[in-house]
N, C-alpha and C. Protein backbone atom coordinates (compact mmCIF):
# COMPACT_ATOMS: atom_id res chain seq x y z
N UNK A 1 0.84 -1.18 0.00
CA UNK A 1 0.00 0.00 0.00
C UNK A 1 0.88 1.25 0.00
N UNK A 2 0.43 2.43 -0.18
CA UNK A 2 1.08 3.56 -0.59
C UNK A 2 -0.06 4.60 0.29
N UNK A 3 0.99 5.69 0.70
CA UNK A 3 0.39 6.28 1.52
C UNK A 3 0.88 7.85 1.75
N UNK A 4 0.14 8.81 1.06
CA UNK A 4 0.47 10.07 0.73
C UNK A 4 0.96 10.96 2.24
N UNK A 5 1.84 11.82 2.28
CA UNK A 5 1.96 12.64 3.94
C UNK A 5 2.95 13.93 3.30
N UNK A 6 2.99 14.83 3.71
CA UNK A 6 3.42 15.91 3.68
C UNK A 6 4.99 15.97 4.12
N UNK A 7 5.69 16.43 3.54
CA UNK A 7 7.47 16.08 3.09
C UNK A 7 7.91 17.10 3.72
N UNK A 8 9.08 17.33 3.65
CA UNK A 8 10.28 15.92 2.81
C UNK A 8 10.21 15.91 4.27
N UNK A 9 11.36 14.78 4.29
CA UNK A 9 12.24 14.14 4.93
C UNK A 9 11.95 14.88 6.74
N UNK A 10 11.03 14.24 7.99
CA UNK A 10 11.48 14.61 9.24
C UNK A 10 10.26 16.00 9.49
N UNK A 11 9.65 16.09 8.64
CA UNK A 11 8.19 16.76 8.49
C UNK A 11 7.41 16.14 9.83
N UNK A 12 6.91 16.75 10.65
CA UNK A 12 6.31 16.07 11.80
C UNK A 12 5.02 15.21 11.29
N UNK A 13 4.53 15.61 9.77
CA UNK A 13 3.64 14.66 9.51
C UNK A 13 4.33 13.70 9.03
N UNK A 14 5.50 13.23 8.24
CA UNK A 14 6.31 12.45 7.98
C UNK A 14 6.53 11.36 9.37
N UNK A 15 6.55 12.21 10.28
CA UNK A 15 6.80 11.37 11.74
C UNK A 15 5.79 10.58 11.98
N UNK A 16 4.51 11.36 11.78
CA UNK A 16 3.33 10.74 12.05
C UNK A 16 3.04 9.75 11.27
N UNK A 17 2.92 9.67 10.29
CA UNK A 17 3.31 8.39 8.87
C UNK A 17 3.49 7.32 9.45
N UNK A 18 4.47 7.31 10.19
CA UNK A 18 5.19 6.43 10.18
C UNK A 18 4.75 5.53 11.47
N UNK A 19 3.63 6.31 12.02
CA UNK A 19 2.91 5.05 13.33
C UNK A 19 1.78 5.00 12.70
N UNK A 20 1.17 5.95 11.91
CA UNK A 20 -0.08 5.75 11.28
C UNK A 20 -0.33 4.91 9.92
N UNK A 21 1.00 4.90 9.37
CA UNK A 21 0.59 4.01 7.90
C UNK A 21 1.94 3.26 7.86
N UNK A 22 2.06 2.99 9.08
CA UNK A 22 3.75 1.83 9.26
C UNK A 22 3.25 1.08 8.70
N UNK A 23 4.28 0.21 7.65
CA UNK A 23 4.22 -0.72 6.58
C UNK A 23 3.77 -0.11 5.37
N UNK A 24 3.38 0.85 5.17
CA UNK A 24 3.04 1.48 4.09
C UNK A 24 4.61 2.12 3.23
N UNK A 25 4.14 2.21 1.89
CA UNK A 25 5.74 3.37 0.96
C UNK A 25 4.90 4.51 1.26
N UNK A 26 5.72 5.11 1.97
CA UNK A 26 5.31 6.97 2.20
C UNK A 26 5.74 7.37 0.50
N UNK A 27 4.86 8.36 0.28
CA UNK A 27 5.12 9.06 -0.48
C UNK A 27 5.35 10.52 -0.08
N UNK A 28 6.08 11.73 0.00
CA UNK A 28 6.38 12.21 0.58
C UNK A 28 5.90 13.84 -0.07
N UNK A 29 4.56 14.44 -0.58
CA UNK A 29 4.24 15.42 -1.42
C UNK A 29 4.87 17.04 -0.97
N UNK A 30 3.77 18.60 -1.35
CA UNK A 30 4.65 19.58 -1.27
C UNK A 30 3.80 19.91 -0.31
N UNK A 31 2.51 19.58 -0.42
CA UNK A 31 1.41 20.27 0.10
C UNK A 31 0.80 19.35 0.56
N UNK A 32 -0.57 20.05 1.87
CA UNK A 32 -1.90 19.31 1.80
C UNK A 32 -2.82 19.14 0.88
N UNK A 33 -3.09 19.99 -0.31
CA UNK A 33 -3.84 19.77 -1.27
C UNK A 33 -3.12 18.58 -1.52
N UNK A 34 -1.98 18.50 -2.11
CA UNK A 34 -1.34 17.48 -2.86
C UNK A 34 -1.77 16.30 -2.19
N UNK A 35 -1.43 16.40 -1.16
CA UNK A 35 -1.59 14.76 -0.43
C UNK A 35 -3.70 14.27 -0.66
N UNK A 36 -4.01 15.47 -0.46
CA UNK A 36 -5.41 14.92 -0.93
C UNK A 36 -5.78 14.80 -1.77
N UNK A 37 -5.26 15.34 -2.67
CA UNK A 37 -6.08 14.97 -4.24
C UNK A 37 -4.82 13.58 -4.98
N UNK A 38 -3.60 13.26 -4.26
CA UNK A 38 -3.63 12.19 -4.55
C UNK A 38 -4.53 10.97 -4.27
N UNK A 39 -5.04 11.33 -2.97
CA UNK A 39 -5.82 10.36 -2.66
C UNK A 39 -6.89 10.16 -3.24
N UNK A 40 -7.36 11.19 -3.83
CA UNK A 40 -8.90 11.42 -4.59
C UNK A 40 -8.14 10.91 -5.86
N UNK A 41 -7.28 11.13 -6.82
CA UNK A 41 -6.93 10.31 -7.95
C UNK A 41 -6.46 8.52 -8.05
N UNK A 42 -6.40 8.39 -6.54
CA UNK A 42 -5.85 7.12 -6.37
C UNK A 42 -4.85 6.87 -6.48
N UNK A 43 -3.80 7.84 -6.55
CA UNK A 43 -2.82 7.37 -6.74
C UNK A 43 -2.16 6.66 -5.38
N UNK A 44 -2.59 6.78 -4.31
CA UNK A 44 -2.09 6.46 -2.73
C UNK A 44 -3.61 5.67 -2.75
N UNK A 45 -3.28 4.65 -1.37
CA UNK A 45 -4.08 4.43 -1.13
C UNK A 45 -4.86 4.86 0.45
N UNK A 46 -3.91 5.82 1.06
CA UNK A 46 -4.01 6.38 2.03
C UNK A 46 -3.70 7.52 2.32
N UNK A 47 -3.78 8.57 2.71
CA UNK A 47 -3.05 9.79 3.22
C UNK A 47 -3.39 10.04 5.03
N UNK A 48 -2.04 10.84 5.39
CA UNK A 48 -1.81 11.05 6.46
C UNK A 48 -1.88 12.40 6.35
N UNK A 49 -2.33 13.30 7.44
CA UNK A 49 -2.48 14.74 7.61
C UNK A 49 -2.47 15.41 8.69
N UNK A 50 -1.98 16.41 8.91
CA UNK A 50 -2.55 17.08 10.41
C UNK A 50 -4.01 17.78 10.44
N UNK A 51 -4.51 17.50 11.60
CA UNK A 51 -6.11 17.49 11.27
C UNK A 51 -6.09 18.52 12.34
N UNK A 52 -5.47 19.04 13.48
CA UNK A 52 -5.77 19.70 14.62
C UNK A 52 -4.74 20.33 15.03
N UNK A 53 -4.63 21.44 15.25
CA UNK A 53 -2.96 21.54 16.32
C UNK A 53 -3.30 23.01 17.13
N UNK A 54 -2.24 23.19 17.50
CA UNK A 54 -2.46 24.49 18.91
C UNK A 54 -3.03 25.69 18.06
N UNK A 55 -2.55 25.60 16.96
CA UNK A 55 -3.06 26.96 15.96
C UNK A 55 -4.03 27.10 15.58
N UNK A 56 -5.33 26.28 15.47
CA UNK A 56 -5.91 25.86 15.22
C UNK A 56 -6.34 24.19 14.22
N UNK A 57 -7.30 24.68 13.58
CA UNK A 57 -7.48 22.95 12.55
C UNK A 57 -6.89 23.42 11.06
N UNK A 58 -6.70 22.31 10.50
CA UNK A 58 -6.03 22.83 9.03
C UNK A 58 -7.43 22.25 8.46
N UNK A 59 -7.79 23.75 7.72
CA UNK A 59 -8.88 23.63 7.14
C UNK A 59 -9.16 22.89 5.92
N UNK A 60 -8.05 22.57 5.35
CA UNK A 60 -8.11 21.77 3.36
C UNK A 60 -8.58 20.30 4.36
N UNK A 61 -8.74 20.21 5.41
CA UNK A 61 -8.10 18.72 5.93
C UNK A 61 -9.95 18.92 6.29
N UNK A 62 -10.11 19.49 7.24
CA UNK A 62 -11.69 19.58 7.86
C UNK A 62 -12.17 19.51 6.67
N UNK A 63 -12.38 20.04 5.85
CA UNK A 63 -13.20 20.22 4.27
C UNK A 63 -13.35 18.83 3.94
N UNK A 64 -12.23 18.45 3.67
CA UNK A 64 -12.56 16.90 3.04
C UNK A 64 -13.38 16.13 3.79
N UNK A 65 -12.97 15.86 4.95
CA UNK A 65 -13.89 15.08 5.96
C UNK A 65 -15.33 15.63 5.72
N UNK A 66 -15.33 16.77 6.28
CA UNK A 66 -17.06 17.25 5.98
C UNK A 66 -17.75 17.16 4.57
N UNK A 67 -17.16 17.40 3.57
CA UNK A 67 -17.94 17.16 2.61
C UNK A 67 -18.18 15.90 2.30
N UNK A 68 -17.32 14.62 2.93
CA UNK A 68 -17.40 13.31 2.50
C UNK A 68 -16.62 12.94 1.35
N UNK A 69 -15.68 13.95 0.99
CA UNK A 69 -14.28 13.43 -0.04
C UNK A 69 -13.09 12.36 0.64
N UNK A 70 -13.16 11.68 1.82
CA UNK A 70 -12.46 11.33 3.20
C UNK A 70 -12.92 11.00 4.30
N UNK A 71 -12.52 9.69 4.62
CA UNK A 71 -12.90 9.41 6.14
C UNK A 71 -11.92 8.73 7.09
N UNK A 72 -11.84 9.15 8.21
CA UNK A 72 -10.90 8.73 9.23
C UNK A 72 -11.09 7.79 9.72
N UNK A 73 -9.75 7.05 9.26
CA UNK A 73 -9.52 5.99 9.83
C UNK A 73 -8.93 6.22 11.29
N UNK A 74 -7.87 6.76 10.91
CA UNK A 74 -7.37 6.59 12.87
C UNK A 74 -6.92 7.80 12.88
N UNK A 75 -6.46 7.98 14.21
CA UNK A 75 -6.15 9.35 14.49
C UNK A 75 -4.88 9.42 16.03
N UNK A 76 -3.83 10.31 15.76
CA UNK A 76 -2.38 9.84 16.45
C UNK A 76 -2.13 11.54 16.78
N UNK A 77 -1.97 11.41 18.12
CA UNK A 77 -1.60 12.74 18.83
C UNK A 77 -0.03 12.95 19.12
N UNK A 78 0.44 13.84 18.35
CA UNK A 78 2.10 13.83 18.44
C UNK A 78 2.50 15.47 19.09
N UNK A 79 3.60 15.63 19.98
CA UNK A 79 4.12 16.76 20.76
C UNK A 79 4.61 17.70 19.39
N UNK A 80 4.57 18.08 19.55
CA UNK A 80 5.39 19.16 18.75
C UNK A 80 6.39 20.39 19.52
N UNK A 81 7.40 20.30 18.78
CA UNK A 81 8.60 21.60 19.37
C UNK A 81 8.87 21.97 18.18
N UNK A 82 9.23 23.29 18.37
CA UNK A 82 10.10 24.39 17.41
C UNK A 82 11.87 24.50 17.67
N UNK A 83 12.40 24.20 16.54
CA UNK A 83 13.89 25.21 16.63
C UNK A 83 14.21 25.80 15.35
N UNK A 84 14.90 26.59 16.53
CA UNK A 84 15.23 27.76 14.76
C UNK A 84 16.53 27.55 14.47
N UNK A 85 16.43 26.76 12.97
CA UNK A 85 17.56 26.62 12.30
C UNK A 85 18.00 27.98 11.13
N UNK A 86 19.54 27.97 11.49
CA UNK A 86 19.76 28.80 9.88
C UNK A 86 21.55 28.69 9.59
N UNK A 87 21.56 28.68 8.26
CA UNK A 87 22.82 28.61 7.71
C UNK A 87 23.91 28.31 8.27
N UNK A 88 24.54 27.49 8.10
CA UNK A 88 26.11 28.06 8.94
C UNK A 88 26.89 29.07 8.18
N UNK A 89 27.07 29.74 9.19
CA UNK A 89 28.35 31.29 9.15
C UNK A 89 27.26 31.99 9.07
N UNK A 90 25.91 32.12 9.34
CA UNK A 90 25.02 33.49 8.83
C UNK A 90 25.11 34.04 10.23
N UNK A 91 25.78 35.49 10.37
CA UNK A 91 25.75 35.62 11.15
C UNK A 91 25.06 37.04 11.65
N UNK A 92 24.01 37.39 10.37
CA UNK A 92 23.63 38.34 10.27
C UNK A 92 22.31 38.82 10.94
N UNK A 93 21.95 39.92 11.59
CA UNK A 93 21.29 39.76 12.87
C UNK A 93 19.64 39.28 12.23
N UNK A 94 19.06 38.24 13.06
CA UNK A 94 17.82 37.76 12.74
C UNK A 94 16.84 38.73 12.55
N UNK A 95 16.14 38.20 11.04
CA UNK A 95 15.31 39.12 10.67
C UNK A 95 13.64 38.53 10.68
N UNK A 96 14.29 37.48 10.31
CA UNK A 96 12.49 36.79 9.42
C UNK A 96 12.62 35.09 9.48
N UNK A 97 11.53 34.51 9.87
CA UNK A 97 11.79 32.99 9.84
C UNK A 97 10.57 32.52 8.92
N UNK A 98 11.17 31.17 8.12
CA UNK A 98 10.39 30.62 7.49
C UNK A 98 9.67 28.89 7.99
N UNK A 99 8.28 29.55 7.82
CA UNK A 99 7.96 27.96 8.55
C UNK A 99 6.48 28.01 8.04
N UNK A 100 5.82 26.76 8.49
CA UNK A 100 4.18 26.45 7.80
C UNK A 100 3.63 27.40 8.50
N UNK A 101 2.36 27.67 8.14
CA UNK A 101 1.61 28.93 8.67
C UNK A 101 1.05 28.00 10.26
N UNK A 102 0.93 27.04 10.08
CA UNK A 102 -0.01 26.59 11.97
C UNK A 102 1.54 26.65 12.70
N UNK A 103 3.06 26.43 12.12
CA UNK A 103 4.16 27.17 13.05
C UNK A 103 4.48 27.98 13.41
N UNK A 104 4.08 28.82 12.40
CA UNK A 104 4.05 30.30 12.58
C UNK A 104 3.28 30.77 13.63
N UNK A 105 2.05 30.47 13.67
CA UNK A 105 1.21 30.82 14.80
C UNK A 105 1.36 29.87 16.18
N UNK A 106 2.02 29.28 16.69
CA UNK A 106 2.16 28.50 17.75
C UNK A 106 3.73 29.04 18.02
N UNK A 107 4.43 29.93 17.05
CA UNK A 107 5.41 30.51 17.68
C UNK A 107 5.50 32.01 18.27
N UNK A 108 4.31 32.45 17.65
CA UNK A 108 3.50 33.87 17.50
C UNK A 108 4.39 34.79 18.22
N UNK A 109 4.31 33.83 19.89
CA UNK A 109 5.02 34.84 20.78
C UNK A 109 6.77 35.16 20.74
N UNK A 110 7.38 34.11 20.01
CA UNK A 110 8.90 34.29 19.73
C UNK A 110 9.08 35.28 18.54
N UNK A 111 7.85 35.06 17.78
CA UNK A 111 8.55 36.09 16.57
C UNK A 111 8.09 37.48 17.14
N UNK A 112 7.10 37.58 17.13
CA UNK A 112 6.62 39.41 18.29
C UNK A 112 7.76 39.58 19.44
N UNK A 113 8.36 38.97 20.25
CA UNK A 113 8.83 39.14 21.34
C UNK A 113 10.84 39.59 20.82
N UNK A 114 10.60 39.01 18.96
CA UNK A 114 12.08 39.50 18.53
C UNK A 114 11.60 40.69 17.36
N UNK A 115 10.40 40.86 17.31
CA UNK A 115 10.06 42.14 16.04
C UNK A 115 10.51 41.31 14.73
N UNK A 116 10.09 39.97 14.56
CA UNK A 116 10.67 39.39 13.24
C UNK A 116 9.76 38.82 12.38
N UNK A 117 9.73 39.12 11.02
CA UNK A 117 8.92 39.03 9.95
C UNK A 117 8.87 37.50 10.09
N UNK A 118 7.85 36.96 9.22
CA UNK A 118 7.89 35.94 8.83
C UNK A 118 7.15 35.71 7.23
N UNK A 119 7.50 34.46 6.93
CA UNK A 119 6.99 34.18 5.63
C UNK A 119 6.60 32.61 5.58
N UNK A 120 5.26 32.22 5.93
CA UNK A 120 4.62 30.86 5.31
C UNK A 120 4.65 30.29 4.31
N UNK A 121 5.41 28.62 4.41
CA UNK A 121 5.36 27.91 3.57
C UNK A 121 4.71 26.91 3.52
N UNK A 122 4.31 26.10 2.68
CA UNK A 122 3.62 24.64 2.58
C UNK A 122 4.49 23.38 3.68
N UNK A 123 5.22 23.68 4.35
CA UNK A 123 5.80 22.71 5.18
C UNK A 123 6.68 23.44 6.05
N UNK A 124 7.34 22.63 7.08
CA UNK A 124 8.72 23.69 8.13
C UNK A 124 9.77 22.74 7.19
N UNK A 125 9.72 21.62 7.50
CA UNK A 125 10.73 21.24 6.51
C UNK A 125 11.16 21.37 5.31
N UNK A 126 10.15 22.37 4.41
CA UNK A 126 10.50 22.97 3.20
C UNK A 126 11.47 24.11 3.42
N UNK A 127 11.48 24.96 4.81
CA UNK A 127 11.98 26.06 4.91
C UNK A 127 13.44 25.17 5.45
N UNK A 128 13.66 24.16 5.88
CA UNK A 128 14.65 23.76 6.14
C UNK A 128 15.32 23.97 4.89
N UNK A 129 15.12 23.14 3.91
CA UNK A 129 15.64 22.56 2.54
C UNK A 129 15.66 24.29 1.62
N UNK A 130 14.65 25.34 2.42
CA UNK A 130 15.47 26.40 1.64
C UNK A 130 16.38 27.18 2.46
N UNK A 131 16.60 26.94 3.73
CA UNK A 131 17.74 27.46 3.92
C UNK A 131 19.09 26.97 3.98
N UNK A 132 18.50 25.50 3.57
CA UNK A 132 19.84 24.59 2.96
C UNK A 132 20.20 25.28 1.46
N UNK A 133 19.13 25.08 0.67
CA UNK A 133 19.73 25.54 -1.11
C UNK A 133 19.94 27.07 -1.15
N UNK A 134 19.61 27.66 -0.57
CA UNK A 134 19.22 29.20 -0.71
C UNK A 134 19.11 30.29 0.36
N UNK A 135 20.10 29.82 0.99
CA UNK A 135 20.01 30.94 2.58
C UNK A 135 20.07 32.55 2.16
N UNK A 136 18.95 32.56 3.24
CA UNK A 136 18.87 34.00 3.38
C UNK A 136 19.54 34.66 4.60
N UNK A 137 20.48 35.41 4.46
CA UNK A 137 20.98 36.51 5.35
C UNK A 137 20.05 36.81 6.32
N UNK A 138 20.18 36.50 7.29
CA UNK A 138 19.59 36.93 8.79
C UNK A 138 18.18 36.39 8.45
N UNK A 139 17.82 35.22 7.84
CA UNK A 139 16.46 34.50 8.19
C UNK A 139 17.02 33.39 8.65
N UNK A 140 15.79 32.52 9.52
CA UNK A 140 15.64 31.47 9.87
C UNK A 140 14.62 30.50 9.63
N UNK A 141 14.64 28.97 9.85
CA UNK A 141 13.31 28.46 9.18
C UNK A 141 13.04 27.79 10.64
N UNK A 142 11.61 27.50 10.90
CA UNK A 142 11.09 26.75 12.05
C UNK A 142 11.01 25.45 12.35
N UNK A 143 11.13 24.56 12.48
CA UNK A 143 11.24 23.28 11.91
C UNK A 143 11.36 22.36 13.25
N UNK A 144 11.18 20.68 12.94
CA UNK A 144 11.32 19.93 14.52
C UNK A 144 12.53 19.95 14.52
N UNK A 145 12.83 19.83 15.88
CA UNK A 145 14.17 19.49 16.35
C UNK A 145 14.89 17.46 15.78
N UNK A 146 15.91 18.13 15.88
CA UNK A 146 16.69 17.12 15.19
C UNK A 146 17.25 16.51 14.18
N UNK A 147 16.76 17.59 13.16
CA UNK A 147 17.14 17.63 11.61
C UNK A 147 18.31 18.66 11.25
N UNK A 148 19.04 19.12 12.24
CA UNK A 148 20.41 19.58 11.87
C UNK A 148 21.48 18.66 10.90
N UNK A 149 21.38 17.38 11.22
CA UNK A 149 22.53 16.58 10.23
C UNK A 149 22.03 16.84 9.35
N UNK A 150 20.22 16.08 8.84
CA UNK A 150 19.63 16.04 8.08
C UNK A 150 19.97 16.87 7.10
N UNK A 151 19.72 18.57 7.21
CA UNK A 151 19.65 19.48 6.58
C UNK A 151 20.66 20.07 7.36
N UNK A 152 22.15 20.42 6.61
CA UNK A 152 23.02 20.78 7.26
C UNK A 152 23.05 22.23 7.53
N UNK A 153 22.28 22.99 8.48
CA UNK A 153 21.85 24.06 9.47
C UNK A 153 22.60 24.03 11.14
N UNK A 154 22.31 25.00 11.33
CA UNK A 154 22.64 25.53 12.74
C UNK A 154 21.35 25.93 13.45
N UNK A 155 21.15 25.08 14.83
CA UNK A 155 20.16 25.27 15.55
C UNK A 155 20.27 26.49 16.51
N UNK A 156 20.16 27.66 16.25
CA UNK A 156 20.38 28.87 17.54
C UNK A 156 19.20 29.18 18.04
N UNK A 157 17.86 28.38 18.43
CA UNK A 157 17.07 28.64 19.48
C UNK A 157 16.54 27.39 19.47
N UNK A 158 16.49 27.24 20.59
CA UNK A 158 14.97 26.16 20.89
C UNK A 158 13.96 26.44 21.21
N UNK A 159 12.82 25.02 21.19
CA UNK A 159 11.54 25.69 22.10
C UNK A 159 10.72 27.10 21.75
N UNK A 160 10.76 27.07 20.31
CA UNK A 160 10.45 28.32 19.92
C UNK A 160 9.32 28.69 20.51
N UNK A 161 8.00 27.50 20.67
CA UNK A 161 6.50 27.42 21.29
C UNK A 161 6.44 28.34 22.22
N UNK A 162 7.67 27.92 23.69
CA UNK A 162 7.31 28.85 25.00
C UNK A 162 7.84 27.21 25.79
N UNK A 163 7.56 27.25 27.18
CA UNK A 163 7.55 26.09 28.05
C UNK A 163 6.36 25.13 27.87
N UNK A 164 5.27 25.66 27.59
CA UNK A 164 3.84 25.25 27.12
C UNK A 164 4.10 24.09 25.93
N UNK A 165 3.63 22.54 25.86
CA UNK A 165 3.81 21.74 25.06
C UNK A 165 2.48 21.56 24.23
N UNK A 166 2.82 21.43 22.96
CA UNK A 166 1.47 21.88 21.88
C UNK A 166 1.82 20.54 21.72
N UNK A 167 0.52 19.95 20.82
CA UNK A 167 0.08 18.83 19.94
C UNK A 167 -0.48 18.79 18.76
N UNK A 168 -0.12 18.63 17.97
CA UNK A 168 -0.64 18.32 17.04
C UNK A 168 -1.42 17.08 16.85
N UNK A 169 -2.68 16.66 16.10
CA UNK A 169 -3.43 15.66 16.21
C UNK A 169 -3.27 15.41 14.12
N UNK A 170 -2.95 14.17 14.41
CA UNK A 170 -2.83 13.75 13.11
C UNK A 170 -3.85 12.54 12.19
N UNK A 171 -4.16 12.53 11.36
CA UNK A 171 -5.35 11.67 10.90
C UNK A 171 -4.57 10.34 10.05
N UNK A 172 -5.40 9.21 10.12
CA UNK A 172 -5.26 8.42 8.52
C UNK A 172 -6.03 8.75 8.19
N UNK A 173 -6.18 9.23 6.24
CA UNK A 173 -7.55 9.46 5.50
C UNK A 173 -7.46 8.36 4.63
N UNK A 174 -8.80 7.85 4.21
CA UNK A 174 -8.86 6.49 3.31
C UNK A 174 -10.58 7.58 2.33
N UNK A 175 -9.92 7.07 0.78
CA UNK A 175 -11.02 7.54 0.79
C UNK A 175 -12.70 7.27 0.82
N UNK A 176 -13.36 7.76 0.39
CA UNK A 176 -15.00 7.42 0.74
C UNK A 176 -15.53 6.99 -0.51
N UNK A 177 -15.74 5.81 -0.47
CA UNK A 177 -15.82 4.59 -1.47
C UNK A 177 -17.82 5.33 -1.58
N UNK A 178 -17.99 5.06 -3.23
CA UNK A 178 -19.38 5.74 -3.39
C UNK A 178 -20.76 4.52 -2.75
């Protein structure tokens, strides 16, 4: 079986994958659309998603369920932490971090509390992989802890959240046979 989840590589839904569709080939897409409309083309026979988290719900994800494009199979509650990775040698004073928009908002109070822009992407681990190919001078990307080898970055904060431990709630979607 084949089983669509949101990428690359160490993506906390990627994490989740991997208790929710263990034994499955992850396929590893850019987006949540992506991962659902593979599932709606068939090309997977499963997708994994984040359905809930401190930021609120990811809405492409509620949609499907409610309209009946998707139905949950199971559902896996995972911790989530922030660190802010960026370049090695950038040593230029922090300006702006890149991360998914529900990171962005569950870090709310680190980026207000440094006056620092941000810019939402379709994943945190995408902002990893662009500040691996393409660093930006005094940005950072948000991302889980422990993907420094992974994506060869420098971790200069942790715990971006606060002391407060968030969750994210993650789904299997199978789709809704007519």
């Amino acid at each position: 079986m084949r089983a669509a989840c949101l990428g690359p590589d160490g993506s906390f839904t990627h994490r989740a994958a991997l208790v929710l569709a263990a034994g499955c080939e992850l396929v590893l897409m850019e987006s949540v659309e992506a991962v659902l409309a593979a599932l709606d083309d068939g090309s997977v026979d499963l997708a994994v998603a984040a359905y809930d988290s401190a930021a609120g719900p990811v809405e492409a994800v509620h949609e499907a369920v409610r309209t009946g494009r998707v139905e949950i199979e199971a559902r896996h509650g995972l911790a989530v932490s922030f660190n802010l990775y960026r370049a090695p040698g950038d040593d230029a004073p922090l300006e702006g971090v890149f991360g998914h928009d529900k990171a962005l908002g569950q870090i709310e109070a680190f980026l207000k509390a440094h006056d620092l822009k941000r810019e939402a992407l379709a994943s945190n681990t995408l902002g990893l992989v662009l500040m691996r190919d393409a660093p930006r001078p005094g940005w950072g990307a948000a991302g889980p802890p422990g993907l420094e080898n992974t994506y060869p970055l420098v971790v200069t904060h942790q715990r971006l959240e606060g002391e407060t431990p968030n969750e994210t709630v993650f789904v299997r979607l199978a789709r809704r046979l007519p």
